[in-house]
Protein backbone atom coordinates (compact mmCIF):
# COMPACT_ATOMS: atom_id res chain seq x y z
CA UNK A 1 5.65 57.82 57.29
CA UNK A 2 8.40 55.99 59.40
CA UNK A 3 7.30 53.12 62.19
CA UNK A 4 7.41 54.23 65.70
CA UNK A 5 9.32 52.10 68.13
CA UNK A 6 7.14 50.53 71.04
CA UNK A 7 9.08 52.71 73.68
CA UNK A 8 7.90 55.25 71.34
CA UNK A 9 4.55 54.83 70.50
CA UNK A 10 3.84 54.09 74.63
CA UNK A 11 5.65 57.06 75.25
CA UNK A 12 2.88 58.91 73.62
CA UNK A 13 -0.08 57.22 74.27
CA UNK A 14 0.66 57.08 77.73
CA UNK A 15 1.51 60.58 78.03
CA UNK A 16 -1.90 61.76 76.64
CA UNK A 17 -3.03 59.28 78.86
CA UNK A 18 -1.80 60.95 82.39
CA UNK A 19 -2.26 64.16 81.13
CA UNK A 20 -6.28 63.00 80.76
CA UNK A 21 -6.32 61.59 83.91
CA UNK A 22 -5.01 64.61 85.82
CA UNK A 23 -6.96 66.93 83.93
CA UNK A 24 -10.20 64.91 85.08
CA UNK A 25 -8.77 64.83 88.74
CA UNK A 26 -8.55 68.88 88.50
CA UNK A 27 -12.19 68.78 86.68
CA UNK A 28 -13.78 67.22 89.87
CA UNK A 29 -12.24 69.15 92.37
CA UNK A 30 -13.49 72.16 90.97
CA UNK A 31 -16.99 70.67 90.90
CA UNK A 32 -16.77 69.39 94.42
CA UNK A 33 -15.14 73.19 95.17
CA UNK A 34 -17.85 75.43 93.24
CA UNK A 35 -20.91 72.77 93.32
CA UNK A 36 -19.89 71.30 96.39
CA UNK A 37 -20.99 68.14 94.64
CA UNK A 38 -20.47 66.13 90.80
CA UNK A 39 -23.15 65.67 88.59
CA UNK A 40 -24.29 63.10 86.16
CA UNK A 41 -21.89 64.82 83.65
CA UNK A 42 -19.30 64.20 85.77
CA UNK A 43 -20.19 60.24 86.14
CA UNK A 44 -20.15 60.22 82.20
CA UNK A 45 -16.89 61.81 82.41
CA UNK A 46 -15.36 59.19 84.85
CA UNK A 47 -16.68 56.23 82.88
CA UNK A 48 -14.85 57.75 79.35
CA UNK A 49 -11.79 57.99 81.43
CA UNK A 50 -11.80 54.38 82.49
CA UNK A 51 -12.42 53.36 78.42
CA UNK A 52 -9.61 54.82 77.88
CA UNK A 53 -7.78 53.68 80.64
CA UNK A 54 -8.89 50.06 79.37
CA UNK A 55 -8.61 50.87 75.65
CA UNK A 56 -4.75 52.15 76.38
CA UNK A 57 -3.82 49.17 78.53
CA UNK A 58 -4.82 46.43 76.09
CA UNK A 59 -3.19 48.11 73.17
CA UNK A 60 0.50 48.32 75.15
CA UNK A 61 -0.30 44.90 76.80
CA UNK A 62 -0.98 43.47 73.59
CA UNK A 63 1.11 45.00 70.96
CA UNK A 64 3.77 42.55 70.49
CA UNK A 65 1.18 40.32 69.46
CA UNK A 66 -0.45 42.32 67.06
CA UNK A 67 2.60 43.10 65.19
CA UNK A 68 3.31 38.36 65.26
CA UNK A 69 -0.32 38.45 63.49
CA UNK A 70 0.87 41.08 61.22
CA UNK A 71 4.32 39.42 60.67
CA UNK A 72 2.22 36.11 60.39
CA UNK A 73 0.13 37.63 57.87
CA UNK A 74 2.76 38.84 55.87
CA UNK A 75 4.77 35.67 55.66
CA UNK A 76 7.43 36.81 57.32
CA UNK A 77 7.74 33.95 59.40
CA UNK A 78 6.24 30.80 60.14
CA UNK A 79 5.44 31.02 63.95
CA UNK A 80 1.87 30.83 64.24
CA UNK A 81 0.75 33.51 67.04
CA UNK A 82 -2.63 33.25 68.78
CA UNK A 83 -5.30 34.46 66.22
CA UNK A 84 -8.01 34.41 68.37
CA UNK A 85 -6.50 35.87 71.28
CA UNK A 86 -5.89 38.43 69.31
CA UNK A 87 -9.04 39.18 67.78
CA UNK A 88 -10.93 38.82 71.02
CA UNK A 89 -8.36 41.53 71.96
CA UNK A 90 -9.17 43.39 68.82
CA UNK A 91 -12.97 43.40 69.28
CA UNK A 92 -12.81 44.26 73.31
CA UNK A 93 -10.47 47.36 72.31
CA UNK A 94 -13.07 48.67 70.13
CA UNK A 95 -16.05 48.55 72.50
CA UNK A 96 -14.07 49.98 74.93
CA UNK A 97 -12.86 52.89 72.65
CA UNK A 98 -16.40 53.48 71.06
CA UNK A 99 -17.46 53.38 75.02
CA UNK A 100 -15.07 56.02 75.57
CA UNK A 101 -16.42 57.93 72.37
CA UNK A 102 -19.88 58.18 72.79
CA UNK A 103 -19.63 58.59 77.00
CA UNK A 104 -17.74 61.74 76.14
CA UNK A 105 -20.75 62.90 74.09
CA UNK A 106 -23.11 62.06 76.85
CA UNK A 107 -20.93 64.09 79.20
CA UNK A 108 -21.64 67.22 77.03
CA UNK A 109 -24.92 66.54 76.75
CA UNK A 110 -25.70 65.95 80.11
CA UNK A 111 -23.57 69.80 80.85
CA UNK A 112 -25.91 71.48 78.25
CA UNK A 113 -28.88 70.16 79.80
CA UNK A 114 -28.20 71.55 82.98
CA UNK A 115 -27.08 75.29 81.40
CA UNK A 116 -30.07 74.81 79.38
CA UNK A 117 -32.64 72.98 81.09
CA UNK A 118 -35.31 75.59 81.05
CA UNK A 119 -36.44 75.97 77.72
CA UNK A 120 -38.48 73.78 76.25
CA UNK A 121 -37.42 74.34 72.53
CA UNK A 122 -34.00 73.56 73.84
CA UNK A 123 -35.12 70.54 75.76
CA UNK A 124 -36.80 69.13 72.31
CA UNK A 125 -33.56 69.65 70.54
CA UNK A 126 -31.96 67.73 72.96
CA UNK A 127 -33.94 64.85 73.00
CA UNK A 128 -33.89 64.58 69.03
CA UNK A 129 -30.06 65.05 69.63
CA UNK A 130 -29.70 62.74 72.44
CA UNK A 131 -32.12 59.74 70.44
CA UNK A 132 -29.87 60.27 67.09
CA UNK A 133 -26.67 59.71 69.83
CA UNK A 134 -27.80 56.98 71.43
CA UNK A 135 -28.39 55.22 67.86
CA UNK A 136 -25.23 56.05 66.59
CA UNK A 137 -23.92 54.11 69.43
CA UNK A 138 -25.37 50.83 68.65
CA UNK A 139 -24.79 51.49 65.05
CA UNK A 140 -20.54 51.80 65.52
CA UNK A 141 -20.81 48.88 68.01
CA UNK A 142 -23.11 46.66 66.06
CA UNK A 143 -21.01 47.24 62.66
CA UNK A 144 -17.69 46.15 64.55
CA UNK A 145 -19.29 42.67 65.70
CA UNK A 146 -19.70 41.93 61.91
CA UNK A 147 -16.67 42.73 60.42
CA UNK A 148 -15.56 38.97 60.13
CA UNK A 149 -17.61 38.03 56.98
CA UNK A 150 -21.00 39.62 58.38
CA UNK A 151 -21.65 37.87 61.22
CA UNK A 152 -21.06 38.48 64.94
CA UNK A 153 -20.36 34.64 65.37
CA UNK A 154 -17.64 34.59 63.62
CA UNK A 155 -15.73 37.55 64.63
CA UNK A 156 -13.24 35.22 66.65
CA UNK A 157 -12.57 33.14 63.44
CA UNK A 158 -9.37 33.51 62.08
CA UNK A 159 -10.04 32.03 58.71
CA UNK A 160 -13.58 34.09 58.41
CA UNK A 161 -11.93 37.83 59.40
CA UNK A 162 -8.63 37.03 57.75
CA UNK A 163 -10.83 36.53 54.36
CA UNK A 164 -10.93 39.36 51.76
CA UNK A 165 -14.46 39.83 51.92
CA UNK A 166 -13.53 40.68 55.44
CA UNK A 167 -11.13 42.99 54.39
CA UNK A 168 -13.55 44.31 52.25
CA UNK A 169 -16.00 44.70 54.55
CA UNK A 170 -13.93 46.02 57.03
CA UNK A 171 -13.03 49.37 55.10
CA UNK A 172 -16.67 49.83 55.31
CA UNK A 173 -17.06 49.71 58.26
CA UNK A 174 -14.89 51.57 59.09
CA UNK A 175 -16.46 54.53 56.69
CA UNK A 176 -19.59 53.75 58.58
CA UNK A 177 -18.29 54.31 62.23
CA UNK A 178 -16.76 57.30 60.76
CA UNK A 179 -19.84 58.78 59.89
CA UNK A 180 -21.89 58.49 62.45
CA UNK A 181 -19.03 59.77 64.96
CA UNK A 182 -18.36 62.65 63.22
CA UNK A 183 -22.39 63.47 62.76
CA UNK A 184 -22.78 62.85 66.83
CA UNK A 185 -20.37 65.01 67.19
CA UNK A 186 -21.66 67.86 64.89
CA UNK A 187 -24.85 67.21 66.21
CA UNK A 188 -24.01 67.71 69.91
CA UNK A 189 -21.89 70.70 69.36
CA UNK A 190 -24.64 72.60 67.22
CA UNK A 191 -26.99 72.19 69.85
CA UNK A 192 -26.00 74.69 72.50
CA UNK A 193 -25.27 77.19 69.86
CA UNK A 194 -28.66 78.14 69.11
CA UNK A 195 -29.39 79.46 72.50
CA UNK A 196 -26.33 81.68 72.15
CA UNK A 197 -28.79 84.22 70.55
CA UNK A 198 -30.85 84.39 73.37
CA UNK A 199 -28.30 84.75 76.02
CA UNK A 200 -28.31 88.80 77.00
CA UNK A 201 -24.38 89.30 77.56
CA UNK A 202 -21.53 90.77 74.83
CA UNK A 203 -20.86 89.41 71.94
CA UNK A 204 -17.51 89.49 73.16
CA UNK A 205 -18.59 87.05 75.61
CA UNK A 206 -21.17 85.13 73.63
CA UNK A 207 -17.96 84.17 71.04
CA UNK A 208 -16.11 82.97 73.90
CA UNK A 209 -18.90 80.75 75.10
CA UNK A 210 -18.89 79.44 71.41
CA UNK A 211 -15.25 78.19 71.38
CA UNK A 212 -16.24 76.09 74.32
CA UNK A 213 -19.09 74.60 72.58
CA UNK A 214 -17.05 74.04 69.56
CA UNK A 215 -13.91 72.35 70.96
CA UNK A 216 -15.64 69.41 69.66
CA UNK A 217 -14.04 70.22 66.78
CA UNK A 218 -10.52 69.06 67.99
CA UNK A 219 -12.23 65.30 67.82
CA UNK A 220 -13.64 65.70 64.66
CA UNK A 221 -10.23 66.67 63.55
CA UNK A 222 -8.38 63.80 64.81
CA UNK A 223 -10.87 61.26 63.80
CA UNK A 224 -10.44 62.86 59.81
CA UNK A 225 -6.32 62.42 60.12
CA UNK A 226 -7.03 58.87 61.63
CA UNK A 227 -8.92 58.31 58.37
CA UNK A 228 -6.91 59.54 55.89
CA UNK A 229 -3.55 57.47 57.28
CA UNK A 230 -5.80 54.50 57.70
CA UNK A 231 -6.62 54.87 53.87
CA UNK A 232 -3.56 55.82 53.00
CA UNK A 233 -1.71 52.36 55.17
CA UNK A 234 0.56 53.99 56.91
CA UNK A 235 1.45 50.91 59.26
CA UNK A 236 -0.22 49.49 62.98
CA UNK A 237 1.98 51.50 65.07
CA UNK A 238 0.38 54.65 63.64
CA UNK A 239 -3.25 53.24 63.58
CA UNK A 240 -2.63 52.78 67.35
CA UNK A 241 -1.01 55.70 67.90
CA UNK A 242 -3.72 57.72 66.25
CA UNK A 243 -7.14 55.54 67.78
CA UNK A 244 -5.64 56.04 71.38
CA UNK A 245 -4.11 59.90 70.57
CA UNK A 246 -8.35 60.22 69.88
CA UNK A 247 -9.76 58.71 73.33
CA UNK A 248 -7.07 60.84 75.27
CA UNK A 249 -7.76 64.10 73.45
CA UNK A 250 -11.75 63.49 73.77
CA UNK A 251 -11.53 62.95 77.43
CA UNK A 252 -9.29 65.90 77.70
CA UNK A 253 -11.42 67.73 75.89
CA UNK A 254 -14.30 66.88 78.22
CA UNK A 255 -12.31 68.21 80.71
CA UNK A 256 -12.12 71.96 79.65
CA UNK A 257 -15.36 73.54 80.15
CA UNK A 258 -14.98 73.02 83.61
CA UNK A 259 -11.75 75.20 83.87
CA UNK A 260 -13.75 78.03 82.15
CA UNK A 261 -15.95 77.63 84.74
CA UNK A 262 -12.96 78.38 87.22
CA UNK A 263 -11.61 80.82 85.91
CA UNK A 264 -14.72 83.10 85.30
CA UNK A 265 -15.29 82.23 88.96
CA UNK A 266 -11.98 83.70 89.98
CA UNK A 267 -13.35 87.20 88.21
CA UNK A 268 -16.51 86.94 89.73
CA UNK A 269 -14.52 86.74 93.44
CA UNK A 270 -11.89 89.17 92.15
CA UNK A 271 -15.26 91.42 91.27
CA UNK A 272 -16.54 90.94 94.43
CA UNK A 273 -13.37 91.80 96.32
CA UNK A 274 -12.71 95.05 93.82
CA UNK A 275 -17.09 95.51 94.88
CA UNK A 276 -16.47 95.00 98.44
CA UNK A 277 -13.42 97.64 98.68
CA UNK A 278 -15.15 100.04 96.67
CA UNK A 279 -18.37 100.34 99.45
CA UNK A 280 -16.23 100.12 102.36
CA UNK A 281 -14.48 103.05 100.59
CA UNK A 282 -17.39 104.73 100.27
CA UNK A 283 -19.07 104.06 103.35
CA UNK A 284 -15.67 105.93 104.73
CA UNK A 285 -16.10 109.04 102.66
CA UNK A 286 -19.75 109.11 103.88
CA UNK A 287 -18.44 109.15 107.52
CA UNK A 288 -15.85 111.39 106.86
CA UNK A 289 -18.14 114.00 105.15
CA UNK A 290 -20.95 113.60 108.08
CA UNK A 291 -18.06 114.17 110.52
CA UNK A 292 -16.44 117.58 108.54
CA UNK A 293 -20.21 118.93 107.77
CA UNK A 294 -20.75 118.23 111.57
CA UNK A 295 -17.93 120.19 112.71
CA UNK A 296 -18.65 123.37 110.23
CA UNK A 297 -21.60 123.44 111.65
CA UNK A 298 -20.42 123.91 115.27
CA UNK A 299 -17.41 125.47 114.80
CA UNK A 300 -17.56 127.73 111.90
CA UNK A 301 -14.16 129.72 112.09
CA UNK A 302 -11.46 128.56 110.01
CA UNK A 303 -9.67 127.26 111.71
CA UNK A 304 -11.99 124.80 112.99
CA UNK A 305 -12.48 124.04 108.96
CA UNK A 306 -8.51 123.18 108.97
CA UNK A 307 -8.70 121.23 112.08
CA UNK A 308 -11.51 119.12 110.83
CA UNK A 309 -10.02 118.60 107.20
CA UNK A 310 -6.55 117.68 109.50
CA UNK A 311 -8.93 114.40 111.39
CA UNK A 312 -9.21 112.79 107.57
CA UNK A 313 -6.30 110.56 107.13
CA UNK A 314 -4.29 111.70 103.78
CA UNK A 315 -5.41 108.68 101.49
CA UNK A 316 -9.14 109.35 102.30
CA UNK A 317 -8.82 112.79 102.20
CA UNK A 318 -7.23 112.72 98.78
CA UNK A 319 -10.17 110.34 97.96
CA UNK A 320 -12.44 112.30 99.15
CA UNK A 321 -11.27 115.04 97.49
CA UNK A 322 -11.32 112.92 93.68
């Protein structure tokens, strides 16, 4: 697979990027709009978006000096970049991403809780669900402090993470924060979908409600083709194409629920319009047919019938009439 360009490779990141960040505009103003207030979902929501924000910026900022280390590395020339600038870089890019991650997941926890908040089955689930999240976490963070020979004090030592037991160890890691995204993940979206059962609408309906819970899937499907190219070394461009393609796509994917949520309210007011028509319809067919059986009654030639049938405007009369 071919090295993209930097124009390129910001081209893309950054486009994800706005496309994230004006999604989440849209998501709040339909809270504030519907809710007339956000929710704690919402605040997990805005803090992903910053991550990524953050985790985006550093990568552009510092991507000509990624690719001196990796010249440097290769002996390509003798210029000796800043190593430890660019580790620090390395290590404050990957809290920042795993921050964008895992406040993602807390987003759709925090949504579930509040569809689901009333049953207590559901609210042990989510605390088992929550725990195992929270862990995970620490775990992906923790990992990535010691990926420079073991130790978080030497993660900003060039000769300790440019070792190969720290190459070693870093494919490891890597396998390990892996794992315990994509089980998060799995985790959090099988939660919801055991109340689906319980829920008295369509099926019809209840499958739609699924493919909202499951759009988790889209991560897990990006974080399996980041694997796979990072095991197969297909270069840095693509590493950091595909690690920032992942935070953009997860806060997007945040993001959709909340459109559902509009639309279905659009059919509720359509509904409501359709309901309100309908009885003022009615309520005029009611009044019409009190006003003809009135005037049978007092006048009961016909051709008092034809005058009164002649009072009913024509669309009423042929509604009347239906």
């Amino acid at each position: 697979m071919s090295s993209l360009s930097y124009d390129q490779t910001n081209a893309l990141i950054w486009t994800l990027g706005g496309l994230a960040i004006v999604l989440t505009v849209g998501r709040l103003l339909i809270r504030l709009k519907l809710n007339k207030k956000l929710h704690w979902d919402d605040a997990a929501h805005v803090v992903a978006l910053l991550c990524m924000i953050l985790h985006s910026a550093i990568y552009t900022g510092g991507r000509s000096l990624a690719e001196a280390v990796l010249a440097y590395r290769a002996k390509k020339t003798h210029h000796v970049p800043d190593l430890k600038l660019y580790l620090r870089l390395n290590i404050v890019t990957a809290v920042f991403g795993f921050t964008c991650y895992w406040a993602v997941k807390l987003s759709f926890l925090l949504f579930y809780r509040m569809l689901f908040g009333v049953s207590k089955a559901f609210m042990k689930a989510w605390w088992g669900v929550s725990a195992y999240v929270l862990i995970t976490f620490w775990v992906a963070i923790g990992t990535s402090l010691t990926q420079c020979g073991g130790s978080a004090f030497k993660i900003t030592d060039p000769v300790a993470c440019g070792s190969k037991q720290s190459e070693i160890l870093d494919s490891k890691i890597f396998k390990i924060c892996f794992a315990v995204n994509i089980t998060s993940d799995l985790a959090i979206m099988a939660l919801p979908l055991g109340m689906l059962s319980r829920l008295q609408i369509r099926a019809v309906q209840k499958l739609g409600i699924a493919v909202i819970f499951c759009l988790t899937f889209v991560i897990i499907a990006l974080e399996i083709v980041r694997l796979v190219q990072s095991l197969k070394g297909t270069g840095q461009s693509w590493n950091v194409v595909w690690t920032n393609t992942e935070t953009s796509v997860a806060v997007i994917v945040s993001c959709l629920p909340t459109y559902n949520t509009l639309f279905r309210y659009r059919e509720r007011v359509n509904a409501s319009k359709a309901s309100s028509a309908y009885d003022r319809l009615a309520e005029s067919k009611n009044t019409n047919k009190s006003q003809s059986t009135k005037g049978l009654s007092e006048t009961p030639s016909t051709k008092s019938q034809n005058d009164s049938a002649r009072d009913i405007p024509l669309e009423q009369y042929h509604s009347y009439n239906v």
